[in-house]
PDB file of N, CA and C in Angstrom:
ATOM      1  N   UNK A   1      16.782   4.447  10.829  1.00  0.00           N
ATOM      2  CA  UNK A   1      15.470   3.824  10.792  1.00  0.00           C
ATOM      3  C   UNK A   1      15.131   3.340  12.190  1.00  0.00           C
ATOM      4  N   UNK A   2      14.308   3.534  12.350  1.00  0.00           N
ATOM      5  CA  UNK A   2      13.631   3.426  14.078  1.00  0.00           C
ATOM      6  C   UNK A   2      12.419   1.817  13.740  1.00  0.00           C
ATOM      7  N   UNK A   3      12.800   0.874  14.320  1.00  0.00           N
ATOM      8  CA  UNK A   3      11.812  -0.518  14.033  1.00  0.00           C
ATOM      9  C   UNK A   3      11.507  -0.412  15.476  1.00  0.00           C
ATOM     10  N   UNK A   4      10.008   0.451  15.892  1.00  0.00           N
ATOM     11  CA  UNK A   4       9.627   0.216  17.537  1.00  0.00           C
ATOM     12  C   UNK A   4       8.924  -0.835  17.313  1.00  0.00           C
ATOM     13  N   UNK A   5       8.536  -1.589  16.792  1.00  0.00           N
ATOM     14  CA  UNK A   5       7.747  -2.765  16.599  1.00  0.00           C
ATOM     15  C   UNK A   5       8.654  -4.112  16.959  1.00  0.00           C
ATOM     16  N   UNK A   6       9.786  -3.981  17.014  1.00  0.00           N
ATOM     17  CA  UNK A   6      11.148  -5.007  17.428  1.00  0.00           C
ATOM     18  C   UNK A   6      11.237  -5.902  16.102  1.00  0.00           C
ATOM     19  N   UNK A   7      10.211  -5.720  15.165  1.00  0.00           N
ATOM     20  CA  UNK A   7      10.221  -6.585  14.195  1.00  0.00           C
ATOM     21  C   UNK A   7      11.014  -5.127  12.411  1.00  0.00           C
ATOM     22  N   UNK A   8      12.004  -6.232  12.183  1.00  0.00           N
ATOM     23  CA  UNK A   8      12.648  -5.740  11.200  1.00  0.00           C
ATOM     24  C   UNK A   8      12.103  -5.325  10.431  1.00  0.00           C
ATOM     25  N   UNK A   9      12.383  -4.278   9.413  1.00  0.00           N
ATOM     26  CA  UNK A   9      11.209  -4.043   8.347  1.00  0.00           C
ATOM     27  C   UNK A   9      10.294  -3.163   8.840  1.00  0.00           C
ATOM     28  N   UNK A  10      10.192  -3.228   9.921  1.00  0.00           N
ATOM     29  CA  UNK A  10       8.346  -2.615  10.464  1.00  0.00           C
ATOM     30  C   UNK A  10       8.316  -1.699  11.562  1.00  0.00           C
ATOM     31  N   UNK A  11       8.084  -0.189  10.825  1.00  0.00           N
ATOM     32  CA  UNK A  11       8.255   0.901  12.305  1.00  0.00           C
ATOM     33  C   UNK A  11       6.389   1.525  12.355  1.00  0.00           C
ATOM     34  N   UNK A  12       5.695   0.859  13.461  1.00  0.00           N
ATOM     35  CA  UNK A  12       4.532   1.180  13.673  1.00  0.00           C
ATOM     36  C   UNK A  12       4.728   2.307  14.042  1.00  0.00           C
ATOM     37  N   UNK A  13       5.365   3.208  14.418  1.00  0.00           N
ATOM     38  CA  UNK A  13       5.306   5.175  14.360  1.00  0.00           C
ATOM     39  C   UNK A  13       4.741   6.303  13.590  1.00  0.00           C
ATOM     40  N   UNK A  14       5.496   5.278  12.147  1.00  0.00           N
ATOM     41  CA  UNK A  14       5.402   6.156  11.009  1.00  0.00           C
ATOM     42  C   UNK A  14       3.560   5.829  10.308  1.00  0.00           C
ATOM     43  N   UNK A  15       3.304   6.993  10.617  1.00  0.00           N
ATOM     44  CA  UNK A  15       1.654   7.402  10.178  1.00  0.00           C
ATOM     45  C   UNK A  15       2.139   6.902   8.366  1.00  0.00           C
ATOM     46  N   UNK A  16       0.582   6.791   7.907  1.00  0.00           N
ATOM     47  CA  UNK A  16       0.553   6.648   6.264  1.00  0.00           C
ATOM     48  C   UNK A  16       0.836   8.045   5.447  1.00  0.00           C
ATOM     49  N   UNK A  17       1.356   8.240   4.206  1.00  0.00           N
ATOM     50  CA  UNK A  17       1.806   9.322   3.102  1.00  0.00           C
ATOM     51  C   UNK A  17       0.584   9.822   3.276  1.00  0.00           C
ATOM     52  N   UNK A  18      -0.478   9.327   3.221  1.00  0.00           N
ATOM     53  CA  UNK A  18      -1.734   9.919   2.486  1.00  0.00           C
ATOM     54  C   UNK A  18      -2.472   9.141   2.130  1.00  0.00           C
ATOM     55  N   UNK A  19      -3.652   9.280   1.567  1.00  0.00           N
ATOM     56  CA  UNK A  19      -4.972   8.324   1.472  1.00  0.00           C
ATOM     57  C   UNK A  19      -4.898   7.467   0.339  1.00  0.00           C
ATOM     58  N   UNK A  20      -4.696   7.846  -0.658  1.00  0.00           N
ATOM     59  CA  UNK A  20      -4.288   7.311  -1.995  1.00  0.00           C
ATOM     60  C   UNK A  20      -2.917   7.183  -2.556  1.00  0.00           C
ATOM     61  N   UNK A  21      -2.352   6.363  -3.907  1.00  0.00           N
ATOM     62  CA  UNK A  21      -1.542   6.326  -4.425  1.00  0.00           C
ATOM     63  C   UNK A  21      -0.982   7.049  -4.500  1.00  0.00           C
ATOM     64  N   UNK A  22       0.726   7.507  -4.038  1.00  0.00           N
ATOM     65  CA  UNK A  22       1.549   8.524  -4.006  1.00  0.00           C
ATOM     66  C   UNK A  22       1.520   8.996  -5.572  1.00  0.00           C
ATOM     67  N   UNK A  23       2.248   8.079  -5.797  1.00  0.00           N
ATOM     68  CA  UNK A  23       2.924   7.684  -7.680  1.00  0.00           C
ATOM     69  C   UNK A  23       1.706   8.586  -8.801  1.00  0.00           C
ATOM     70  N   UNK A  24       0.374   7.650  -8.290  1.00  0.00           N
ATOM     71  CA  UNK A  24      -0.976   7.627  -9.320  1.00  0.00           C
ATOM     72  C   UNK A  24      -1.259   9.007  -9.003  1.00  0.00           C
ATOM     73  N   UNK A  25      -1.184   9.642  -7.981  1.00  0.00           N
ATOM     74  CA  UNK A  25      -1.829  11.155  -7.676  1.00  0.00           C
ATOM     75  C   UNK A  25      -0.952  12.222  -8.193  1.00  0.00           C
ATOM     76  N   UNK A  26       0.249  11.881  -8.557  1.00  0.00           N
ATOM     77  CA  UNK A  26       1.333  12.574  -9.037  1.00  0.00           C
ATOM     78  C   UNK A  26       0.904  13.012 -10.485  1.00  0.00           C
ATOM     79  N   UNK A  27       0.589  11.637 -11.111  1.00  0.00           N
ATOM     80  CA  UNK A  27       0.535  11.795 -12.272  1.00  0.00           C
ATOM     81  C   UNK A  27      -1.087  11.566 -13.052  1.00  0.00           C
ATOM     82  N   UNK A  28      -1.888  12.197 -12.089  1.00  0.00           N
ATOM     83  CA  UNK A  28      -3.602  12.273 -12.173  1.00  0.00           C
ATOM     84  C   UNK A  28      -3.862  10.322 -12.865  1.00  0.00           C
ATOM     85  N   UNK A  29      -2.820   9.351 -12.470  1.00  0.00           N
ATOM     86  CA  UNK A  29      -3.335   8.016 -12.733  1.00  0.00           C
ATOM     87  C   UNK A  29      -4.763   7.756 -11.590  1.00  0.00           C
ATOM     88  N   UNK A  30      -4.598   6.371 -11.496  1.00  0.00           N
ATOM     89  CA  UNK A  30      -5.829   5.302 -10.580  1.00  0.00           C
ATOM     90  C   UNK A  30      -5.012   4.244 -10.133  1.00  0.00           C
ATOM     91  N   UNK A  31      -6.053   3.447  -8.923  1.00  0.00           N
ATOM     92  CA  UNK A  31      -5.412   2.346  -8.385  1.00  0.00           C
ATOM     93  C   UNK A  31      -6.878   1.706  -8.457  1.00  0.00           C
ATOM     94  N   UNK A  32      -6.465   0.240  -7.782  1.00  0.00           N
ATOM     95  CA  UNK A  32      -7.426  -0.800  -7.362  1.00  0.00           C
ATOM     96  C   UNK A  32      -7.481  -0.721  -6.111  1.00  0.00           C
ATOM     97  N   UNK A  33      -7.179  -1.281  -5.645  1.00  0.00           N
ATOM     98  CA  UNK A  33      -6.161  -1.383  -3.985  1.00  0.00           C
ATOM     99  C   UNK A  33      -5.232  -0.650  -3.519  1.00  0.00           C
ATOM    100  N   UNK A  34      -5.174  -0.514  -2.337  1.00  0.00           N
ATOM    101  CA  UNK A  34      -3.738   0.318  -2.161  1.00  0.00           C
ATOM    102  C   UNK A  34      -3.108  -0.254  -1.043  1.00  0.00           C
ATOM    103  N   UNK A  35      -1.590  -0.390  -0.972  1.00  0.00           N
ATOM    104  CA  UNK A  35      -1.022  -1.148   0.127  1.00  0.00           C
ATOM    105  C   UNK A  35      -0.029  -0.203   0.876  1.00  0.00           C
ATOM    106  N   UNK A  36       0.323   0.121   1.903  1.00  0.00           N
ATOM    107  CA  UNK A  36       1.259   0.692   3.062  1.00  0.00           C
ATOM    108  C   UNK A  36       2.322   0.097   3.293  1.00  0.00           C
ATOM    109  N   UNK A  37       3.359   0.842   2.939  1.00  0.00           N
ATOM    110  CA  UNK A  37       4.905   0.170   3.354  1.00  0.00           C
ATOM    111  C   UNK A  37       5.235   0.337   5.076  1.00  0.00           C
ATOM    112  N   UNK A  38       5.104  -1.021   5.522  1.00  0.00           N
ATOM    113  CA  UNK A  38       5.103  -0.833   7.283  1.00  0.00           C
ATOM    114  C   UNK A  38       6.443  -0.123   7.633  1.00  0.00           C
ATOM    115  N   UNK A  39       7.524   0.086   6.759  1.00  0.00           N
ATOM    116  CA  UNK A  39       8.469   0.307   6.941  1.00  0.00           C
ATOM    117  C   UNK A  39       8.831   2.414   7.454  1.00  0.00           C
ATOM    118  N   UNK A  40       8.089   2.847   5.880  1.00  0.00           N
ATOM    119  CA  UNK A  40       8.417   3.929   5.909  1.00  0.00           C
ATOM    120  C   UNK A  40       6.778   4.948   5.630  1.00  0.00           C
ATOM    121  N   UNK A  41       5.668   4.073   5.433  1.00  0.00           N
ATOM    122  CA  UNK A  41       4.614   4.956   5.570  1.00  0.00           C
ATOM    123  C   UNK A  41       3.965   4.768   3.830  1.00  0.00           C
ATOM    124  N   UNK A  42       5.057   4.719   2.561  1.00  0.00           N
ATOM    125  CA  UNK A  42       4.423   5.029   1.506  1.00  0.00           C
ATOM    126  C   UNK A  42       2.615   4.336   1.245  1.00  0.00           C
ATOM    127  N   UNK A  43       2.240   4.657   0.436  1.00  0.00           N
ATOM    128  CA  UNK A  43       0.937   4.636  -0.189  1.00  0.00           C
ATOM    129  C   UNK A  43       1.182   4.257  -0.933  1.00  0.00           C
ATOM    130  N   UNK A  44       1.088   2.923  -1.511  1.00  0.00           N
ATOM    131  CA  UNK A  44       1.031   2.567  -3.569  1.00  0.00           C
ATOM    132  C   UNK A  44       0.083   1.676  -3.543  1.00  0.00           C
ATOM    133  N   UNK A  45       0.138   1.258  -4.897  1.00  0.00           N
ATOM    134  CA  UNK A  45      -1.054   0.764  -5.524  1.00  0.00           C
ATOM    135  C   UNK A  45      -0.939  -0.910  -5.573  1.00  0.00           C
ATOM    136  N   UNK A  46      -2.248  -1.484  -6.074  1.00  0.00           N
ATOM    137  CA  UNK A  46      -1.665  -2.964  -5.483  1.00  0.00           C
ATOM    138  C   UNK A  46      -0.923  -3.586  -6.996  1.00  0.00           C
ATOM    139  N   UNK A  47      -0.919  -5.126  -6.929  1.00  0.00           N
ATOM    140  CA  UNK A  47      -0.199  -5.618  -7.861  1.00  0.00           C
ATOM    141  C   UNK A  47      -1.794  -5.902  -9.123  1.00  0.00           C
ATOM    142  N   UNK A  48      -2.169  -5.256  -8.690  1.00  0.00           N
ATOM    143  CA  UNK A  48      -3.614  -5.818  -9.325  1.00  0.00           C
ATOM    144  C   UNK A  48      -3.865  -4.472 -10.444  1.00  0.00           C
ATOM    145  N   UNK A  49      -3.634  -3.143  -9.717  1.00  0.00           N
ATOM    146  CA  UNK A  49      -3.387  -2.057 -10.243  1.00  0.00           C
ATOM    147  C   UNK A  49      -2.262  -1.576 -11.710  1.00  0.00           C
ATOM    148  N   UNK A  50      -2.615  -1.151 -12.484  1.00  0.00           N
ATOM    149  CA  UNK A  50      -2.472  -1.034 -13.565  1.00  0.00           C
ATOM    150  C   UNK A  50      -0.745  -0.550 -13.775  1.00  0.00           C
ATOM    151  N   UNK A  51      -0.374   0.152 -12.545  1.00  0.00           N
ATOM    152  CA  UNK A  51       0.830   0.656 -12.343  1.00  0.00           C
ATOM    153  C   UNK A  51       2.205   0.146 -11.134  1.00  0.00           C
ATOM    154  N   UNK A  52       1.420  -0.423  -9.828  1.00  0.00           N
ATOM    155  CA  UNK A  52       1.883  -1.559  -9.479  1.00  0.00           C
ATOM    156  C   UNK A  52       2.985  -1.198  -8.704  1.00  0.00           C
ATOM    157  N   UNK A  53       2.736   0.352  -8.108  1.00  0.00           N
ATOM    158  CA  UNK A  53       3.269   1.052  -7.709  1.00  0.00           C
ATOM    159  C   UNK A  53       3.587   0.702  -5.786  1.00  0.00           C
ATOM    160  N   UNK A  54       2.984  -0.268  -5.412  1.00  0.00           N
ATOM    161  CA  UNK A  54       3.590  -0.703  -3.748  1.00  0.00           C
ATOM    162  C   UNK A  54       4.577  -1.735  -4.053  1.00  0.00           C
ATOM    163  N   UNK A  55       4.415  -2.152  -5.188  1.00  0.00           N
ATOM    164  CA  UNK A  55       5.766  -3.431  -5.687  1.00  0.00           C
ATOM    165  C   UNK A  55       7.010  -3.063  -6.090  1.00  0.00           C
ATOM    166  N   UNK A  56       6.729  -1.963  -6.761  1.00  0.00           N
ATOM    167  CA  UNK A  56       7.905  -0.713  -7.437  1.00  0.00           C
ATOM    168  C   UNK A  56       8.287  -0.104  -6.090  1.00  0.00           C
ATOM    169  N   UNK A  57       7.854  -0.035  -5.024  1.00  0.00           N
ATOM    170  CA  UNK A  57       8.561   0.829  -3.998  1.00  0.00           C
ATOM    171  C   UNK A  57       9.370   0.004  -3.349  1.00  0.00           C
ATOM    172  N   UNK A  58       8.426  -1.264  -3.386  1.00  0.00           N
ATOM    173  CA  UNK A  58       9.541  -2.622  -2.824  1.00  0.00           C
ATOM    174  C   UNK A  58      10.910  -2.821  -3.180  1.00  0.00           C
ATOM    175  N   UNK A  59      10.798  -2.732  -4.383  1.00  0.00           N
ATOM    176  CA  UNK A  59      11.810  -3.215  -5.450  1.00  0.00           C
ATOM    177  C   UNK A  59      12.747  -2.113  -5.349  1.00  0.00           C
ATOM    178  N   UNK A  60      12.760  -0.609  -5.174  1.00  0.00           N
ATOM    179  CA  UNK A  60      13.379   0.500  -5.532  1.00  0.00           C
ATOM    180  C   UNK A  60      13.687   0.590  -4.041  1.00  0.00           C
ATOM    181  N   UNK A  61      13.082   0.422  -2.802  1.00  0.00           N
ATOM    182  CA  UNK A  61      13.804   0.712  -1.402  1.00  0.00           C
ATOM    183  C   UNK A  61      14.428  -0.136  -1.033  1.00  0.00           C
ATOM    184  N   UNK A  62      14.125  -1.561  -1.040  1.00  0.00           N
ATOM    185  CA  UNK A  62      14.378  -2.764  -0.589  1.00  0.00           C
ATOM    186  C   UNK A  62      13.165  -2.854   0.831  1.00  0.00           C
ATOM    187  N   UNK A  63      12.229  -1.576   0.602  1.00  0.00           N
ATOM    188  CA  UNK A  63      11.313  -1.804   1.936  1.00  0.00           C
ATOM    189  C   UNK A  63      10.371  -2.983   1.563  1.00  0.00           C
ATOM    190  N   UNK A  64      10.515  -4.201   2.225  1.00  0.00           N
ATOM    191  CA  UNK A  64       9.937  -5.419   1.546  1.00  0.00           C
ATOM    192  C   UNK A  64       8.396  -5.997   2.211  1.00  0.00           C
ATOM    193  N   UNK A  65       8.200  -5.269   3.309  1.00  0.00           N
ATOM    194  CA  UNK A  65       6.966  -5.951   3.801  1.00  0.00           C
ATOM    195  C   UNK A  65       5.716  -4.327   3.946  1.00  0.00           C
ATOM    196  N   UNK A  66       4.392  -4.827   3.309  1.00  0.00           N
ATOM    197  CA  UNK A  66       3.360  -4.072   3.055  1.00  0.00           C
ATOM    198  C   UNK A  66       1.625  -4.554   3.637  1.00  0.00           C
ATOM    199  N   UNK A  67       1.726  -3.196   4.722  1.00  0.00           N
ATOM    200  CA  UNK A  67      -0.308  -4.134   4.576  1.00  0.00           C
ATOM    201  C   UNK A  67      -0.853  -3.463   3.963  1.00  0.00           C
ATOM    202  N   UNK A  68      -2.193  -3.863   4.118  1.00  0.00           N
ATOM    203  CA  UNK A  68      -3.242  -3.585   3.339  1.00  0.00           C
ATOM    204  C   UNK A  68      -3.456  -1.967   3.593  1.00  0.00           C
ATOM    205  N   UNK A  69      -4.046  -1.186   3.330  1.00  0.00           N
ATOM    206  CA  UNK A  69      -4.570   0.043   3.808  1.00  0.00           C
ATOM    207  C   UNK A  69      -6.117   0.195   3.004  1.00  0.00           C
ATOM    208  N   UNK A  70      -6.710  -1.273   3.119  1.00  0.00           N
ATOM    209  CA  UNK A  70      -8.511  -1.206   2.851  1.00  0.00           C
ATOM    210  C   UNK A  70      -9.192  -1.184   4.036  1.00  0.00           C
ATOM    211  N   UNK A  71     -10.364  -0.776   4.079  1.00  0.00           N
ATOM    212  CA  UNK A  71     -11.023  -1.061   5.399  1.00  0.00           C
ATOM    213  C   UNK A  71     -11.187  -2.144   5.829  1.00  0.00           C
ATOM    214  N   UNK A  72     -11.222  -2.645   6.865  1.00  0.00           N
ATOM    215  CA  UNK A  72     -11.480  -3.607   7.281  1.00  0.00           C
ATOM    216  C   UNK A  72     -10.086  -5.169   7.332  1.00  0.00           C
ATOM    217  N   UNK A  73      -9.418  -4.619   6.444  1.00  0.00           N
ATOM    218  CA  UNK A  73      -8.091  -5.424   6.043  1.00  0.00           C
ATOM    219  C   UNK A  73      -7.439  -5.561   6.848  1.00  0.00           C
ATOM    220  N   UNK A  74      -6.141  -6.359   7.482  1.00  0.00           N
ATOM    221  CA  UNK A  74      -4.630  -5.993   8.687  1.00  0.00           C
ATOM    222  C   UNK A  74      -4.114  -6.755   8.328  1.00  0.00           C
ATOM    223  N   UNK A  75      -3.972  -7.718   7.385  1.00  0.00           N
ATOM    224  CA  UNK A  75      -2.941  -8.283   6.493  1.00  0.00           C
ATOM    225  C   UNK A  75      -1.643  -8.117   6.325  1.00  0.00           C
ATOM    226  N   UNK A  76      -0.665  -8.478   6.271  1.00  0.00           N
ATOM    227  CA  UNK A  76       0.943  -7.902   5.944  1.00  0.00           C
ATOM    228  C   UNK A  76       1.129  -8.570   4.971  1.00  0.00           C
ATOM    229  N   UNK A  77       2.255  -8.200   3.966  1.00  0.00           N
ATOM    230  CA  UNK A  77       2.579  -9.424   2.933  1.00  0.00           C
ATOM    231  C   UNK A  77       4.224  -8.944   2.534  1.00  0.00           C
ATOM    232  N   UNK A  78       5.095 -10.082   2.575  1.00  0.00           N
ATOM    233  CA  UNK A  78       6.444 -10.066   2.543  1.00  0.00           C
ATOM    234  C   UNK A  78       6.359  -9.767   1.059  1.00  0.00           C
ATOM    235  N   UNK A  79       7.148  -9.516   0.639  1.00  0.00           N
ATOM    236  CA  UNK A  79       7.640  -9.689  -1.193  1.00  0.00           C
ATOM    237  C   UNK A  79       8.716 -10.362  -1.214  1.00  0.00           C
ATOM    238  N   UNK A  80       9.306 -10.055  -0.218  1.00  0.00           N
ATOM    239  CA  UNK A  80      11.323 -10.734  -0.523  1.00  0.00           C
ATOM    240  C   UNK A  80      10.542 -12.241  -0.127  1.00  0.00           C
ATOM    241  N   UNK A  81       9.653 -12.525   0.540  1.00  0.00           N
ATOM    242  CA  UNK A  81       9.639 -14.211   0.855  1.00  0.00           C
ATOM    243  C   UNK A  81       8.118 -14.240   0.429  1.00  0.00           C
ATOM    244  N   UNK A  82       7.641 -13.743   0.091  1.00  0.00           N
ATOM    245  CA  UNK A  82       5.736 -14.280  -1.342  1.00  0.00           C
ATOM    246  C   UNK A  82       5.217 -15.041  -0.031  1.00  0.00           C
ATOM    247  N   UNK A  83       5.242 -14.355   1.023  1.00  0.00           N
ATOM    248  CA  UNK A  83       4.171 -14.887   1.947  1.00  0.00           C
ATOM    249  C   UNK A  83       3.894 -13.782   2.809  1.00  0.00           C
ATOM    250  N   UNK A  84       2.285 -13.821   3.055  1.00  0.00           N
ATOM    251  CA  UNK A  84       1.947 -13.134   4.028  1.00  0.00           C
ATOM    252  C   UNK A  84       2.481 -13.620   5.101  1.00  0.00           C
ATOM    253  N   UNK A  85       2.437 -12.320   6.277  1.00  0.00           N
ATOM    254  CA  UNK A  85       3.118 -11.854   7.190  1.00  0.00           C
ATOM    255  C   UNK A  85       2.451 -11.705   8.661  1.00  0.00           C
ATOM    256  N   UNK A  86       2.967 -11.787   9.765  1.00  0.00           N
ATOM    257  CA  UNK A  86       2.228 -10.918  10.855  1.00  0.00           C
ATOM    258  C   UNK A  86       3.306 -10.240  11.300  1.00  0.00           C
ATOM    259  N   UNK A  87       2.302  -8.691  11.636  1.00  0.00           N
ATOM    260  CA  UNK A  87       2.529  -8.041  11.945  1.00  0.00           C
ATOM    261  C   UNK A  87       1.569  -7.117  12.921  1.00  0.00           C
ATOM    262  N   UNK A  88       2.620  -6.273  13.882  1.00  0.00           N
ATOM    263  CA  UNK A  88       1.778  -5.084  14.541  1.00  0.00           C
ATOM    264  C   UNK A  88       0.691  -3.606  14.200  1.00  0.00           C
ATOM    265  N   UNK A  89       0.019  -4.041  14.951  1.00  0.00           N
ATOM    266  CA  UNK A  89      -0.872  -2.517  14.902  1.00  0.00           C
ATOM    267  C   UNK A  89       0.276  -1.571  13.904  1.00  0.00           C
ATOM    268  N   UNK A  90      -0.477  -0.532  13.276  1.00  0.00           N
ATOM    269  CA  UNK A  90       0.644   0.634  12.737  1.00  0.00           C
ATOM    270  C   UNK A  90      -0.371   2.052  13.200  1.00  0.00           C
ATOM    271  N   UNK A  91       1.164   3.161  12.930  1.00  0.00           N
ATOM    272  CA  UNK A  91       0.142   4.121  13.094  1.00  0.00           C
ATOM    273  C   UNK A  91      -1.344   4.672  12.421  1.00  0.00           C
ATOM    274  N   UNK A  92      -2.159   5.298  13.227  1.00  0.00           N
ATOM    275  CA  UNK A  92      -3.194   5.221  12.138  1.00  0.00           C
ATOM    276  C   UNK A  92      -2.738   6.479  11.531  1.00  0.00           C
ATOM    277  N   UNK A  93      -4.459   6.424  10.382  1.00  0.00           N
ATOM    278  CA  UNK A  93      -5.686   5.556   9.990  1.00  0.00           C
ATOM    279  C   UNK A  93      -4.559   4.396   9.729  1.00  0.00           C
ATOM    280  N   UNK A  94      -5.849   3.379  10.300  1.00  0.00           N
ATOM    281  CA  UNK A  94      -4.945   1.958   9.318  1.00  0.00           C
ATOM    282  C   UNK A  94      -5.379   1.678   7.856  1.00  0.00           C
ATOM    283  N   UNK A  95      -6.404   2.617   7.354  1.00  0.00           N
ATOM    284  CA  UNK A  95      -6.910   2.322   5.816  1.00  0.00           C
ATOM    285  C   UNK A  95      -7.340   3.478   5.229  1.00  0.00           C
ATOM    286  N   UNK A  96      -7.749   3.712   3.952  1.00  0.00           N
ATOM    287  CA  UNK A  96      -8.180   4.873   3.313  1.00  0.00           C
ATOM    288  C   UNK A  96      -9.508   4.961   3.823  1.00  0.00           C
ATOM    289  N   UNK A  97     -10.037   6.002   3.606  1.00  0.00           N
ATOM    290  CA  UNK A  97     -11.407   6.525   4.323  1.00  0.00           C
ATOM    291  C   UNK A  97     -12.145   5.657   3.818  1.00  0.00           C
ATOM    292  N   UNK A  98     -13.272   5.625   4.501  1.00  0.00           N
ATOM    293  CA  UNK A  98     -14.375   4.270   3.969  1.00  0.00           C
ATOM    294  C   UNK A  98     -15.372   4.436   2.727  1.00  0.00           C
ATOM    295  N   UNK A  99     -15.252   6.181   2.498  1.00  0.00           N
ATOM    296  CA  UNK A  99     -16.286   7.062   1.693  1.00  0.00           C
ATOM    297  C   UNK A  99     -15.223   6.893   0.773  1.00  0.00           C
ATOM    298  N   UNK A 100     -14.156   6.734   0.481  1.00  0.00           N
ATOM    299  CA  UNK A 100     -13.508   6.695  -0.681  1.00  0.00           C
ATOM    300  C   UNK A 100     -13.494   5.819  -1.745  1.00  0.00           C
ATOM    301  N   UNK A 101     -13.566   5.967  -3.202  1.00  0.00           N
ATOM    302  CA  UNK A 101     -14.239   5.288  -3.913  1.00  0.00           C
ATOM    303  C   UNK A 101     -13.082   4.100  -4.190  1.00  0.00           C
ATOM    304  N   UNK A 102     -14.056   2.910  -4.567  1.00  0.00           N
ATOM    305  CA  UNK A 102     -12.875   1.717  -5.093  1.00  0.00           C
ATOM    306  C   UNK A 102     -13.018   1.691  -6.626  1.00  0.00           C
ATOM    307  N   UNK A 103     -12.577   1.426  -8.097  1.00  0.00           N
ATOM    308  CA  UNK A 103     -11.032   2.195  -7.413  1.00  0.00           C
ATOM    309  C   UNK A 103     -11.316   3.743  -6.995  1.00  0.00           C
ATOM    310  N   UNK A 104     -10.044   4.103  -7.120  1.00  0.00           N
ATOM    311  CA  UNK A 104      -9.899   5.464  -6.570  1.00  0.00           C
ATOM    312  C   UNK A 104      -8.657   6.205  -7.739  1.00  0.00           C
ATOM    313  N   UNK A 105      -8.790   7.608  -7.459  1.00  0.00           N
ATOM    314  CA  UNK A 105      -8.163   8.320  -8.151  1.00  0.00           C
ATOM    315  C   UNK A 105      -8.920   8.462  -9.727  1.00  0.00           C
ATOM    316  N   UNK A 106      -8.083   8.846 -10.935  1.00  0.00           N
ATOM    317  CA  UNK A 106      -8.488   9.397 -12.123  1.00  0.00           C
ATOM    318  C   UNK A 106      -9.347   7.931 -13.229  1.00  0.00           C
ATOM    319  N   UNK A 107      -9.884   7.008 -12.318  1.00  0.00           N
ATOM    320  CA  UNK A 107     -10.637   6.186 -13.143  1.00  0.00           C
ATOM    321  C   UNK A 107     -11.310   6.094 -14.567  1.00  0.00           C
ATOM    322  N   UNK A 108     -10.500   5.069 -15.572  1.00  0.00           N
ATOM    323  CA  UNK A 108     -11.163   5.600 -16.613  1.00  0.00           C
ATOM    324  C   UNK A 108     -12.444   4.574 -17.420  1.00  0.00           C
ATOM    325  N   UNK A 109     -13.355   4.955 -18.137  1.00  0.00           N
ATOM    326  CA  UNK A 109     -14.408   4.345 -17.883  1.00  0.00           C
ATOM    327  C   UNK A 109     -14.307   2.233 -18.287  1.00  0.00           C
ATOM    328  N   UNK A 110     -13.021   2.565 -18.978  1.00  0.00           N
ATOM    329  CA  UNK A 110     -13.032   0.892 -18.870  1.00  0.00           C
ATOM    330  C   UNK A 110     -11.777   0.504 -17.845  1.00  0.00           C
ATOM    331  N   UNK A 111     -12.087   0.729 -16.968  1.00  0.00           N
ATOM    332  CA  UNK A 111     -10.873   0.171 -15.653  1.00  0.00           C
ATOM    333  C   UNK A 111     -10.668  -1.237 -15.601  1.00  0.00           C
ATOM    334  N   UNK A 112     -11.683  -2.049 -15.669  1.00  0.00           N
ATOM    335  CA  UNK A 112     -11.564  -3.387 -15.256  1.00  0.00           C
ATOM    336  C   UNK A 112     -10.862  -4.189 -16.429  1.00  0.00           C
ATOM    337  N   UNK A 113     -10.770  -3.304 -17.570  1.00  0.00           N
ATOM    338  CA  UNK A 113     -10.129  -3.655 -18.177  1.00  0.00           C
ATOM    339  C   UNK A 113      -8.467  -3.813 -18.691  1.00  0.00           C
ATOM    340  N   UNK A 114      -8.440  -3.038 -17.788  1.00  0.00           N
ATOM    341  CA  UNK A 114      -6.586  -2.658 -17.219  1.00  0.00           C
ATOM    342  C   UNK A 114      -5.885  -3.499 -16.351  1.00  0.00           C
ATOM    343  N   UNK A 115      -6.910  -3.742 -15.671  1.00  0.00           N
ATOM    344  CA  UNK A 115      -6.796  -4.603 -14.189  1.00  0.00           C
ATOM    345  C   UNK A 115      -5.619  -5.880 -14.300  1.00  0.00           C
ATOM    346  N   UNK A 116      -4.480  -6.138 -13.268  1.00  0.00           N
ATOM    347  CA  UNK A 116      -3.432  -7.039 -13.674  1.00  0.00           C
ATOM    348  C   UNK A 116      -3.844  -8.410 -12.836  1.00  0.00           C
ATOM    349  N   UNK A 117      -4.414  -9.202 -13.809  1.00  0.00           N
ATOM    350  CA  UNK A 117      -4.290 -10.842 -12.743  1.00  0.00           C
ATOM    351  C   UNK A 117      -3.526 -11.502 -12.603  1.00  0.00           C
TER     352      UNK A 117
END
């Protein structure tokens, strides 16, 4: 694992998987949000999302710190310590395209009703 950022956890090199939910696109699901593992690049979904799939990557790599990948967002957020974070620039894009719909992916017509608070 290469950390050029000097900060543990966090290799600003590694570009994002892709625009949307790895997991959710696999399996024609949806997200709400989507968050970036600074670590290794993944794409998952937020904790808000029905599947909860950037928390599950946490939990399954031990890769523990994630930003945002919304527009306008640069947020980091630890999981192993439930506090946001700072952190460095990453490679880009730093977010999903701006034309991309919120949510995103196979939306079904009662979404908000799935939604995890």
């Amino acid at each position: 694992m290469t950390e050029s950022s000097g900060t543990p956890g966090i290799d600003s090199t590694v570009p994002p998987s892709g625009t949307g939910c790895v997991e959710c696109l696999q399996v024609d699901g949806w997200w709400f949000h989507l968050r970036r593992c600074a670590q290794c690049g993944h794409i998952g979904c937020c904790d808000s999302s029905p599947a909860q799939h950037a928390s599950g990557h946490a939990s399954q790599t031990g890769h523990q710190i994630v930003r945002s990948f919304e527009p306008g967002e640069d947020w980091f957020w630890h999981y192993g310590e439930s506090q946001y974070y700072d952190g460095p620039d990453l490679a880009p894009p730093a977010s999903r395209p701006e034309t991309q719909p919120v949510p995103g992916g196979n939306v079904p017509t009662n979404w908000q009703s799935q939604l995890h608070r």
